[in-house]
Protein backbone atom coordinates (compact mmCIF):
# COMPACT_ATOMS: atom_id res chain seq x y z
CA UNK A 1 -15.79 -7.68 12.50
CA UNK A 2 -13.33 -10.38 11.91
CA UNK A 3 -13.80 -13.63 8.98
CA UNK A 4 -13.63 -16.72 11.18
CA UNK A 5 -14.43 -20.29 10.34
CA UNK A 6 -16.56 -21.95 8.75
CA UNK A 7 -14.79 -20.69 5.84
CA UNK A 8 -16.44 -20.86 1.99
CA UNK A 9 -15.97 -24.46 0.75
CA UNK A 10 -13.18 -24.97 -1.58
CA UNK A 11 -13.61 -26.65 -5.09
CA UNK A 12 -11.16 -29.50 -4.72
CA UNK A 13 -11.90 -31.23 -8.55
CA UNK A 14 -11.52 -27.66 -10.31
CA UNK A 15 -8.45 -26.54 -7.30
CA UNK A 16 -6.56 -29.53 -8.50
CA UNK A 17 -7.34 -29.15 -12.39
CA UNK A 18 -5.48 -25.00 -11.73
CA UNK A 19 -2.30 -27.02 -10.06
CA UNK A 20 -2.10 -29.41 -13.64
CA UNK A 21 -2.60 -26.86 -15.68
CA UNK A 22 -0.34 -24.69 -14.08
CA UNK A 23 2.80 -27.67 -14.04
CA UNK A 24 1.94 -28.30 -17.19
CA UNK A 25 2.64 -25.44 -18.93
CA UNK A 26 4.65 -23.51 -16.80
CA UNK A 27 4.86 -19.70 -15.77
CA UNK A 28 2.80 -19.02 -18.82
CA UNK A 29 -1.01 -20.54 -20.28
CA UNK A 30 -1.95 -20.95 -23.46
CA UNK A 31 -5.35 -19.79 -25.26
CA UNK A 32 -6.31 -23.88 -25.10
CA UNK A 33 -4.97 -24.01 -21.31
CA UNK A 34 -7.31 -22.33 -19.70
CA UNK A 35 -10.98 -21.08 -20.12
CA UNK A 36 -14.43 -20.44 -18.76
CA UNK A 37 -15.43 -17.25 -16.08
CA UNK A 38 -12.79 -15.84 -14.18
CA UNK A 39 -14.64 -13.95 -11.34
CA UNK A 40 -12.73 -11.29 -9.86
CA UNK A 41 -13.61 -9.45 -6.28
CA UNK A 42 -12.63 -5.51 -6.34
CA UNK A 43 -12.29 -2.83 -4.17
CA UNK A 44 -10.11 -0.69 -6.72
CA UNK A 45 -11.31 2.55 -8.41
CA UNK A 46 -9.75 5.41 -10.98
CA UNK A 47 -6.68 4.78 -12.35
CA UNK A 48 -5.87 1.79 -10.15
CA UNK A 49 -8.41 -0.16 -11.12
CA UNK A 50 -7.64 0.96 -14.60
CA UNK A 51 -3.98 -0.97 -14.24
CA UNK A 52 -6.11 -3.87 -13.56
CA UNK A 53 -8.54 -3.62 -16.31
CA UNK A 54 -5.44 -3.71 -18.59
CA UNK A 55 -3.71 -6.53 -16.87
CA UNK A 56 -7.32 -8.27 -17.74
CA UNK A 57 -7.41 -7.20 -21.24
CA UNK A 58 -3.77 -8.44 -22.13
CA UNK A 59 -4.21 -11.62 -20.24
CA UNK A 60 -7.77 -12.32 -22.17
CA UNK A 61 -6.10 -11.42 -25.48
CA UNK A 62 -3.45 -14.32 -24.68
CA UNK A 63 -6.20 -16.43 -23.14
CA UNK A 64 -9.16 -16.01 -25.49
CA UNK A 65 -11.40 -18.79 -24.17
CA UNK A 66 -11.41 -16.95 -20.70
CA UNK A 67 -13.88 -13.59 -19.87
CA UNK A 68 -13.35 -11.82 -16.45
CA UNK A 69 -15.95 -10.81 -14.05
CA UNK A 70 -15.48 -7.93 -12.32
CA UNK A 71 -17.61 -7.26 -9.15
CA UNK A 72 -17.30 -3.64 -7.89
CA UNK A 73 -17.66 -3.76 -4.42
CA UNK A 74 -19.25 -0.19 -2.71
CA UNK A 75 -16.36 0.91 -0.39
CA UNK A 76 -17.13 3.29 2.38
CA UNK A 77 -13.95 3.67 4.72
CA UNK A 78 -11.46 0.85 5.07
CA UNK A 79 -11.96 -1.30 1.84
CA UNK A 80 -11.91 -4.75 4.29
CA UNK A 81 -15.07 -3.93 5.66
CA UNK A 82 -16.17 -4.33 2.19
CA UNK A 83 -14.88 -7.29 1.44
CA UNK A 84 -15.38 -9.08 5.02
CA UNK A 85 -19.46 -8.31 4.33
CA UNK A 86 -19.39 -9.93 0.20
CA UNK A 87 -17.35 -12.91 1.65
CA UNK A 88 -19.20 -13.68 4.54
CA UNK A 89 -22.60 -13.04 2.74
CA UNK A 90 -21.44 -15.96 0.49
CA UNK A 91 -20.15 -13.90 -2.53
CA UNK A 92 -17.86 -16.06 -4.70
CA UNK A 93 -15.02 -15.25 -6.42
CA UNK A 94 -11.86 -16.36 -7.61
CA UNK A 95 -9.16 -13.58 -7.70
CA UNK A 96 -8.91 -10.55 -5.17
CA UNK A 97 -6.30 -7.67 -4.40
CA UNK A 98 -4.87 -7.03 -1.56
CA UNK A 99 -2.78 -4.69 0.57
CA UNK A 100 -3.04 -5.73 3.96
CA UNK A 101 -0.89 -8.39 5.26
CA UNK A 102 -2.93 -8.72 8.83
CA UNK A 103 -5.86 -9.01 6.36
CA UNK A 104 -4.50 -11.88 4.15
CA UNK A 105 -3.83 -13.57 7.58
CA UNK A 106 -7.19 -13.46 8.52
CA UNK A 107 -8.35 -14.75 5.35
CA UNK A 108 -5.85 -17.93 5.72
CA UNK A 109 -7.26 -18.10 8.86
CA UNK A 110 -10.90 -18.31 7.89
CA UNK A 111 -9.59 -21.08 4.98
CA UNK A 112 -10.82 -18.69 2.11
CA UNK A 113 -7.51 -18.28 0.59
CA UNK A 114 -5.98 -20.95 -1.64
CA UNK A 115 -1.77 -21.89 -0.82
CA UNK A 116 0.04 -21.07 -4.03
CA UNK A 117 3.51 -22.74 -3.07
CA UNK A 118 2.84 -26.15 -5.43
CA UNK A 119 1.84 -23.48 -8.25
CA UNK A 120 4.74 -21.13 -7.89
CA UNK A 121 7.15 -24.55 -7.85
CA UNK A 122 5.68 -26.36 -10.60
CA UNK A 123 5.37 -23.03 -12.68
CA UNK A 124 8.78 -21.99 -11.83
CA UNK A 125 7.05 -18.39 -11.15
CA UNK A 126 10.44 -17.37 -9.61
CA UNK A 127 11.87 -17.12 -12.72
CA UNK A 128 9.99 -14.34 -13.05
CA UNK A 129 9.35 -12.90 -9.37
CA UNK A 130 12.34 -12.58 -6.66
CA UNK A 131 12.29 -14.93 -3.52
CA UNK A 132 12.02 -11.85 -1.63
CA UNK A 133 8.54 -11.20 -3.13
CA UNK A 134 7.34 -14.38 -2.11
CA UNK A 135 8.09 -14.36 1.51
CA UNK A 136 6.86 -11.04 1.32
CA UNK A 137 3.25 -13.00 0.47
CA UNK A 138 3.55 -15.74 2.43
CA UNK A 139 2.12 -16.31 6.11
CA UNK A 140 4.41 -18.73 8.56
CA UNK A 141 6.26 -20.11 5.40
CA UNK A 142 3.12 -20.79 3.38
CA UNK A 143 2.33 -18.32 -0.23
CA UNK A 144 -0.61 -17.05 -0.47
CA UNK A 145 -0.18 -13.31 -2.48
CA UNK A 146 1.44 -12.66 -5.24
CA UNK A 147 2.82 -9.02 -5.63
CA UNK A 148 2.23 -7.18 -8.99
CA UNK A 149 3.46 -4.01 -7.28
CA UNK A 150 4.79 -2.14 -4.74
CA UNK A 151 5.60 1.70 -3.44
CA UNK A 152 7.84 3.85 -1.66
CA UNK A 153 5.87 5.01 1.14
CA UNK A 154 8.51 7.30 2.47
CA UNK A 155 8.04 9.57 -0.73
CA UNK A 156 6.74 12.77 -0.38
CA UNK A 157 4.80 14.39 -3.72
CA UNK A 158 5.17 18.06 -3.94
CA UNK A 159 5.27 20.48 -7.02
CA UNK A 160 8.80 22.54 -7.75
CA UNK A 161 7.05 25.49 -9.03
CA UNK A 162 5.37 25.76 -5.92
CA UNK A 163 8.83 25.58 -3.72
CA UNK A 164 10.18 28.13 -6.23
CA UNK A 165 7.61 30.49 -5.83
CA UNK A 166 8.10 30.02 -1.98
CA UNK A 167 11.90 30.66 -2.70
CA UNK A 168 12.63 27.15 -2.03
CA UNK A 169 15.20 25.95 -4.04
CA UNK A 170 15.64 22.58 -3.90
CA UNK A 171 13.36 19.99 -1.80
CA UNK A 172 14.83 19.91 1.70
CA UNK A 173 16.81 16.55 2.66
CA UNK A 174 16.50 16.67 6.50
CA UNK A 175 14.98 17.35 9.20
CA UNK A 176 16.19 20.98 10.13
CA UNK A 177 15.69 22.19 6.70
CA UNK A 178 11.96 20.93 6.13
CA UNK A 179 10.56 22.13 8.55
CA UNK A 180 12.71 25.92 7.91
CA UNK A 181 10.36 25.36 4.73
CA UNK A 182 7.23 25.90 6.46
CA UNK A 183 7.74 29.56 7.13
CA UNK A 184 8.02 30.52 3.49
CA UNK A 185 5.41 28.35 2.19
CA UNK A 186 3.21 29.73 4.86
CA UNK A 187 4.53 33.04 3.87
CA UNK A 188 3.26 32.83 0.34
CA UNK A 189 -0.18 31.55 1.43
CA UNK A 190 0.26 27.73 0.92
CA UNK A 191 -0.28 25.26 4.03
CA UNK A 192 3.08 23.29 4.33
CA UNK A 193 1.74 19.89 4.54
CA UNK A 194 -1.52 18.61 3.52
CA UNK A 195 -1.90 15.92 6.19
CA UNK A 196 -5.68 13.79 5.06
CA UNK A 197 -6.75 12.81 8.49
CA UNK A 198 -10.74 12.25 7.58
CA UNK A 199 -9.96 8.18 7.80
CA UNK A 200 -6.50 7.28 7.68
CA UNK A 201 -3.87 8.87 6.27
CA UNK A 202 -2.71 10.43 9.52
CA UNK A 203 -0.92 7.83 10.46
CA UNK A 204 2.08 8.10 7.50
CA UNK A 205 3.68 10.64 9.20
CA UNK A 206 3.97 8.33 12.28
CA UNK A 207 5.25 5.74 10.89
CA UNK A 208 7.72 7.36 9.14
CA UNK A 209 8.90 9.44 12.14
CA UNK A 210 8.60 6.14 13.92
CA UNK A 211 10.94 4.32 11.39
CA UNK A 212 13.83 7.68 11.37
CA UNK A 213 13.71 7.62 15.33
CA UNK A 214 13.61 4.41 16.08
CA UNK A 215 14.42 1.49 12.91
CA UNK A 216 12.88 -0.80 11.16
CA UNK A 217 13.56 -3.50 13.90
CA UNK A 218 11.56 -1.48 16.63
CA UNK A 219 8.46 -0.44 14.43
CA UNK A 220 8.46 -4.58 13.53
CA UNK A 221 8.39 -5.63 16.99
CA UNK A 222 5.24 -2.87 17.72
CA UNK A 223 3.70 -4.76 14.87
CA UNK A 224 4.04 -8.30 16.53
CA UNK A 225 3.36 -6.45 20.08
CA UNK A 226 6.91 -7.16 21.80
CA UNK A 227 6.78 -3.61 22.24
CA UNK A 228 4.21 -2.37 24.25
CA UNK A 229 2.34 1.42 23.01
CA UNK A 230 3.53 2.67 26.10
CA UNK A 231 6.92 2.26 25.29
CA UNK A 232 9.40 5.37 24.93
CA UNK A 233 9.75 4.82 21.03
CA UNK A 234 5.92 5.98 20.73
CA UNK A 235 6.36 8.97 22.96
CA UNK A 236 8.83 9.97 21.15
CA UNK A 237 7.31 9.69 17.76
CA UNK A 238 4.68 11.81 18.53
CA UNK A 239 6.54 14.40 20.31
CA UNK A 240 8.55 14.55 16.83
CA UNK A 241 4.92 14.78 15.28
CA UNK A 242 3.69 17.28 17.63
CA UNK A 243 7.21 19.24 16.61
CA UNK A 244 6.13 19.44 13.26
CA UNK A 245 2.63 20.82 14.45
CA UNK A 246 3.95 23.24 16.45
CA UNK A 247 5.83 24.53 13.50
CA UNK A 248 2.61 25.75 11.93
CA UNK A 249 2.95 22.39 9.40
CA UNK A 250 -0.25 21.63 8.68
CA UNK A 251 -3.29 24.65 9.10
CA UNK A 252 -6.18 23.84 10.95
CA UNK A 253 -6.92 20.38 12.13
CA UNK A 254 -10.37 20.37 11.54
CA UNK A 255 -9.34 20.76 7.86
CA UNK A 256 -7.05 18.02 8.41
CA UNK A 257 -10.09 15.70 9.66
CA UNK A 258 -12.09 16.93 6.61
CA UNK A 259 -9.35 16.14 4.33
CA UNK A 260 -8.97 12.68 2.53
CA UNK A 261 -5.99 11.75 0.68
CA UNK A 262 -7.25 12.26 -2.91
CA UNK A 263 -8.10 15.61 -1.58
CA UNK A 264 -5.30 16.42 -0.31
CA UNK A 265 -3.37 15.51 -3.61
CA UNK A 266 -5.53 17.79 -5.42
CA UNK A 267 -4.39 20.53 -2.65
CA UNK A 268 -0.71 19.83 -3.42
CA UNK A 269 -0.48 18.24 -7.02
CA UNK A 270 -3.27 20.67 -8.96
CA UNK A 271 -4.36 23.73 -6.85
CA UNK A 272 -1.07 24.18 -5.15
CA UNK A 273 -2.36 25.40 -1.89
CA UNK A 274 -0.16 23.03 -0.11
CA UNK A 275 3.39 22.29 -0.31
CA UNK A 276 4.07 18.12 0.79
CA UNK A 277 1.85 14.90 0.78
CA UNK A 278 3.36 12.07 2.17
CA UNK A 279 0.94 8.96 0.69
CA UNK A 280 1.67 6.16 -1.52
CA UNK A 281 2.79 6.00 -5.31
CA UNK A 282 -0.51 5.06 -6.53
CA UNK A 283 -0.92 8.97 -6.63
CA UNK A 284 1.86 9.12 -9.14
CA UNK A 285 -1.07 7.28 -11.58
CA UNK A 286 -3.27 9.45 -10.93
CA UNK A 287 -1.22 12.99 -11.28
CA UNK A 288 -0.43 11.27 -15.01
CA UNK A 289 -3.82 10.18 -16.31
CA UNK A 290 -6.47 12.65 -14.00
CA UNK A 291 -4.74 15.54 -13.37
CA UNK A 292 -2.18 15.25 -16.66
CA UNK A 293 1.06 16.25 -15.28
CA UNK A 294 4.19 15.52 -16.90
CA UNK A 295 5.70 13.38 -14.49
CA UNK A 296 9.20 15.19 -12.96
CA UNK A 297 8.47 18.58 -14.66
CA UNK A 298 5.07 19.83 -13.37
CA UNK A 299 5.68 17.41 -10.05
CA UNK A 300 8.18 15.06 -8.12
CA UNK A 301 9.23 13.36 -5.08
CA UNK A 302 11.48 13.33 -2.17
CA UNK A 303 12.80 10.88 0.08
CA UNK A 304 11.35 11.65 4.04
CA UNK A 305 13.94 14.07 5.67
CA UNK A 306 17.34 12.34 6.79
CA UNK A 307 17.16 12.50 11.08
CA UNK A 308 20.05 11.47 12.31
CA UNK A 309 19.10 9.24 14.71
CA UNK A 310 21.28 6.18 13.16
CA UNK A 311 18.01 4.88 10.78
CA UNK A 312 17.89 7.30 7.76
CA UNK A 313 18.36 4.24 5.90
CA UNK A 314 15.35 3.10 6.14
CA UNK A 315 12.12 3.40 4.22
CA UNK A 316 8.21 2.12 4.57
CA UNK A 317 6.88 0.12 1.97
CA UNK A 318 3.46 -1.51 0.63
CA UNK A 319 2.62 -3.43 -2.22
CA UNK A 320 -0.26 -4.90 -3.82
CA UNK A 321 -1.25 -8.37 -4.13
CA UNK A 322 -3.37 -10.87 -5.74
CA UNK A 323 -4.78 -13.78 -4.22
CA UNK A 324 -6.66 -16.59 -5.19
CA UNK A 325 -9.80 -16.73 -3.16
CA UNK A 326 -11.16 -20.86 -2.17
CA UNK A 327 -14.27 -20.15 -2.84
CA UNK A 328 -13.70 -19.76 -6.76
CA UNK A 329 -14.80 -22.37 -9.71
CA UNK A 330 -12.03 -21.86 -12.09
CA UNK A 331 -8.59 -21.85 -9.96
CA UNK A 332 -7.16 -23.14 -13.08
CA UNK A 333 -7.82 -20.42 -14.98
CA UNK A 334 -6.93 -18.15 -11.40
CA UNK A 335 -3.85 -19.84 -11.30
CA UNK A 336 -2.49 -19.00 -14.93
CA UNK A 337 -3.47 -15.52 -14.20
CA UNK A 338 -0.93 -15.03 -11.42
CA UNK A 339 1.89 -16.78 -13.12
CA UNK A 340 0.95 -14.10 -16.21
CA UNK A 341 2.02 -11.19 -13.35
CA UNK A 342 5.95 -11.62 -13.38
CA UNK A 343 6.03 -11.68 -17.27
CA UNK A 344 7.45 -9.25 -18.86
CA UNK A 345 4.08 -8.37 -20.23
CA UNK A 346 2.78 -7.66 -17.21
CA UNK A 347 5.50 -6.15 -15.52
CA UNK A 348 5.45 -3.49 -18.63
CA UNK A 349 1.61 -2.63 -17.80
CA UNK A 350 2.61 -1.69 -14.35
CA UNK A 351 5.15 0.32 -15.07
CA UNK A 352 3.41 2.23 -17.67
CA UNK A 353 0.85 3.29 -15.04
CA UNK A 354 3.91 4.76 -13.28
CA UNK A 355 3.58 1.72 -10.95
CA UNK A 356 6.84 -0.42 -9.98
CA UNK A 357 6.93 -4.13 -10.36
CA UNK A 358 8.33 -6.64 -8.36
CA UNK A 359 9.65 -8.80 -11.75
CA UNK A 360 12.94 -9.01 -12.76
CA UNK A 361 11.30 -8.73 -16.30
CA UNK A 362 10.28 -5.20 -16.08
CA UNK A 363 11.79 -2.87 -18.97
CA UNK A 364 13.27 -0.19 -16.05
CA UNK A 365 13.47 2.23 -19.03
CA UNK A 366 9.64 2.69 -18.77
CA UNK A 367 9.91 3.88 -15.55
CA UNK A 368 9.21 8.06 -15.02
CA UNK A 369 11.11 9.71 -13.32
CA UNK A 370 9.23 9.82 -10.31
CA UNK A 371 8.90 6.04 -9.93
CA UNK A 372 12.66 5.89 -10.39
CA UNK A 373 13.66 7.93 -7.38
CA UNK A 374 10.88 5.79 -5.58
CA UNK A 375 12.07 2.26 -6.58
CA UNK A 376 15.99 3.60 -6.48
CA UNK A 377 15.63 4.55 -2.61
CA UNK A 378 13.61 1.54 -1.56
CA UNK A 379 16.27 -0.46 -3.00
CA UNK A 380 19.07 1.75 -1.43
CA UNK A 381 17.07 0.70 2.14
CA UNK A 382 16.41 -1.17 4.82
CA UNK A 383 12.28 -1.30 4.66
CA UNK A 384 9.32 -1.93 6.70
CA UNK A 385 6.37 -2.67 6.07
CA UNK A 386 3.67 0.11 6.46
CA UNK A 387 2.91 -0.53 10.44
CA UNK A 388 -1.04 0.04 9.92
CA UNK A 389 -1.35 -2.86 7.47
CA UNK A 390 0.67 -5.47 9.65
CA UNK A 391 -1.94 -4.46 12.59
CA UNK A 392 -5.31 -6.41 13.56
CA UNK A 393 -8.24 -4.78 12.82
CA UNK A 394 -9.71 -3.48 15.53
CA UNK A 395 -6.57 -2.04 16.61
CA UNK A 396 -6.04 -0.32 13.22
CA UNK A 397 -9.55 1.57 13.92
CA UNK A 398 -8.36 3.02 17.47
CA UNK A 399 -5.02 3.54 16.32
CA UNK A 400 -5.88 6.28 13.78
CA UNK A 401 -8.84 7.76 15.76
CA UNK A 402 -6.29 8.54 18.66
CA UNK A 403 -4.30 9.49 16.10
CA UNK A 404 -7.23 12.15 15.04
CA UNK A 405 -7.01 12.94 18.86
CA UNK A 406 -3.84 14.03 18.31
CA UNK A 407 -3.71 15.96 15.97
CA UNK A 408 -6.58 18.48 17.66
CA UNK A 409 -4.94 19.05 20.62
CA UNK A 410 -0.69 17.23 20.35
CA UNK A 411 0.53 18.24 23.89
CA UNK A 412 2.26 15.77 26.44
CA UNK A 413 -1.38 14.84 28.17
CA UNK A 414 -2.61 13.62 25.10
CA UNK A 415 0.44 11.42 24.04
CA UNK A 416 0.17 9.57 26.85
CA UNK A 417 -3.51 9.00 26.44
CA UNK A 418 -2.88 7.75 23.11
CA UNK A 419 -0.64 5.64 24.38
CA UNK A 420 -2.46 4.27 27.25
CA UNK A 421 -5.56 3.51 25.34
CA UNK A 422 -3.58 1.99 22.24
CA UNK A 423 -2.25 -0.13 24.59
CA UNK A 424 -5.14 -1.19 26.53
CA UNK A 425 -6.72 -1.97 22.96
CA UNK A 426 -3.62 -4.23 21.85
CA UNK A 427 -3.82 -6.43 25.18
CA UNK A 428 -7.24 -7.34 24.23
CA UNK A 429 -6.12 -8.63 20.76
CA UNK A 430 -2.86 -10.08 20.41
């Protein structure tokens, strides 16, 4: 189910009063600026949502006259479904986070999202927040999100003790030596990679192996469909995923199927019955405040083994996002909440949730040690954006159930029925 037109009408008076407000006074509101109900659409639970609570709480303590409204949306699967049903059943709203850059598209599309270019200019919100974060929100030339962070999705979380014990010494940097790992963490009982297949998460090795084997070019031009799923970079991605199967990687794939990502952090992070998870850094939050590890002692993170293929240098990224929804009554008060994202404030909040920030205002010092190897190699790299997010949605929902296909049964046959079908599913789309 796709958001299409007639979109939620937009509030032109109040849109207008967020745009004076916001050239008035610049990157930063005053208590008198701005007040009234800020209504805020969310799909975030645990400790993420907890990063926003406290992005709410400092902004409210600057902005008195202003009280947020959180709706809690009920999320089963893919957190757009969600969203697609409250908007299209009318719900209202003024803020919302996002992570899906096909998904803010379709929102544009449907005229529910609000352009932020005459805000960021007038504000000066640069100051704050690199050009290369605002392209990275923008849609043909035209800002809509504005990221309060990002993460290294080519990390992979694993505990040392647990290498140790497998007489690991050292996380393995490339290919030959990870997957020489899996016979002594096998040996000692512990499943080498925790791979949570039950909705998505099967597809990070993919794209991963897709970004060593072929570049960040080629996994951008499968995105935009200039390269068909039939084409020999997909082959041999999954015959590089189907290596890693064969190497006894991952235990049995209908625990796989039954595994979700939270799960299979738990497996890796707290029980130790797996070695590697390869997900993004919002699990970093949530091995410091639910499982309380000390960040870089009881845990860590390694880059995705080197290849050698000519594209170890690059790495797949995400980011979070807010956006300022049409359909909202107080845009001004919207408005001076995303200029409040690149302070230094802000950008401190984040980073204290082991989160990196896109701001050039962020205190690096307050950075862990995990989120400093993270935000050191994504800097070091050429990066992409995760594939799955950039794809439409229907095409998302095939490609990880073929993906699931996979994974039960990864010989030649069944690549090329992945491919074949993923292809005959893209035709119909783009």
């Amino acid at each position: 189910m796709r958001i299409t037109k007639p979109a939620i009408g937009r509030n032109a008076a109040a849109w207008m009063a967020g745009l004076l407000v916001t050239a008035a006074f610049g990157p930063l509101a005053h208590a008198q600026d701005v007040s009234g109900e800020l209504v805020f659409l969310n799909w975030e639970t645990g400790s993420q949502f907890q990063v926003l609570q406290d992005l709410e709480d400092a902004f409210t303590a600057k902005n008195p006259g202003v009280k947020f409204r959180n709706i809690n949306l009920t999320v089963s699967g893919d957190q757009r479904g969600a969203i697609r049903t409250a908007l299209i059943g009318g719900q209202k709203a003024d803020l919302l986070t996002n992570t899906w850059p096909a998904f803010r598209k379709e929102l544009a599309d449907a005229g529910m999202l609000r352009p932020l270019d005459q805000q960021w200019d007038a504000g000066k919100w640069g100051d704050n927040i690199p050009d290369s974060w605002r392209k990275l929100g923008q849609i043909d030339g035209v800002t809509y999100g504005v990221t309060y962070t990002f993460g290294d999705r080519s990390g992979i979380f694993y505990r040392p003790d647990t290498l140790k014990k497998a007489g690991i010494d050292a996380a393995p940097k490339d290919w030959d030596e990870f997957k020489a790992s899996f016979a002594k963490l096998n040996g000692i009982g512990v499943t080498p990679i925790a791979v949570p297949a039950k909705v998505w998460a099967q597809t990070e090795w993919f794209e991963n192996l897709l970004l060593r084997t072929a570049g960040a070019e080629a996994a951008a031009k499968l995105a935009r469909h200039e390269i068909p799923w039939t084409d020999p970079i997909v082959k041999t991605t999954l015959q590089k995923y189907a290596e890693l199967l064969k190497a006894n990687c991952c235990g049995d794939p209908t625990v796989m199927l039954a595994t979700d990502w939270d799960n299979a952090a738990n497996n890796v992070l707290r029980a130790s019955t797996a070695g590697y998870e390869l997900i993004g850094m919002w699990v970093n939050g949530m091995a410091k405040s639910d499982y309380a590890l000390k960040e870089g002692v009881d845990y860590s993170l390694f880059q995705f083994p080197t290849m050698g293929a000519g594209h170890d240098d690059v790495s797949s990224v995400d980011s979070k996002e807010f956006v300022g929804l049409s359909s909202g009554d107080n845009p001004a008060a919207a408005d001076a909440f995303l200029a409040f994202l690149g302070t230094a404030e802000a950008a401190n909040i984040v980073a204290k949730h082991g989160l990196a920030s896109p701001s050039n205002k962020v205190d690096a010092s307050l950075y862990g040690p995990v989120t400093k190897i993270a935000v050191d190699n994504v800097a070091k790299s050429k990066v992409q954006f995760v594939l799955g997010d950039l794809l439409p949605g229907d095409l998302v929902d095939e490609y990880r159930v073929q993906l699931q296909k996979f994974l039960q049964n990864p010989t030649d046959a069944t690549i090329d029925s992945v491919m074949t079908t993923l292809e005959a599913k893209a035709v119909t789309l783009y």
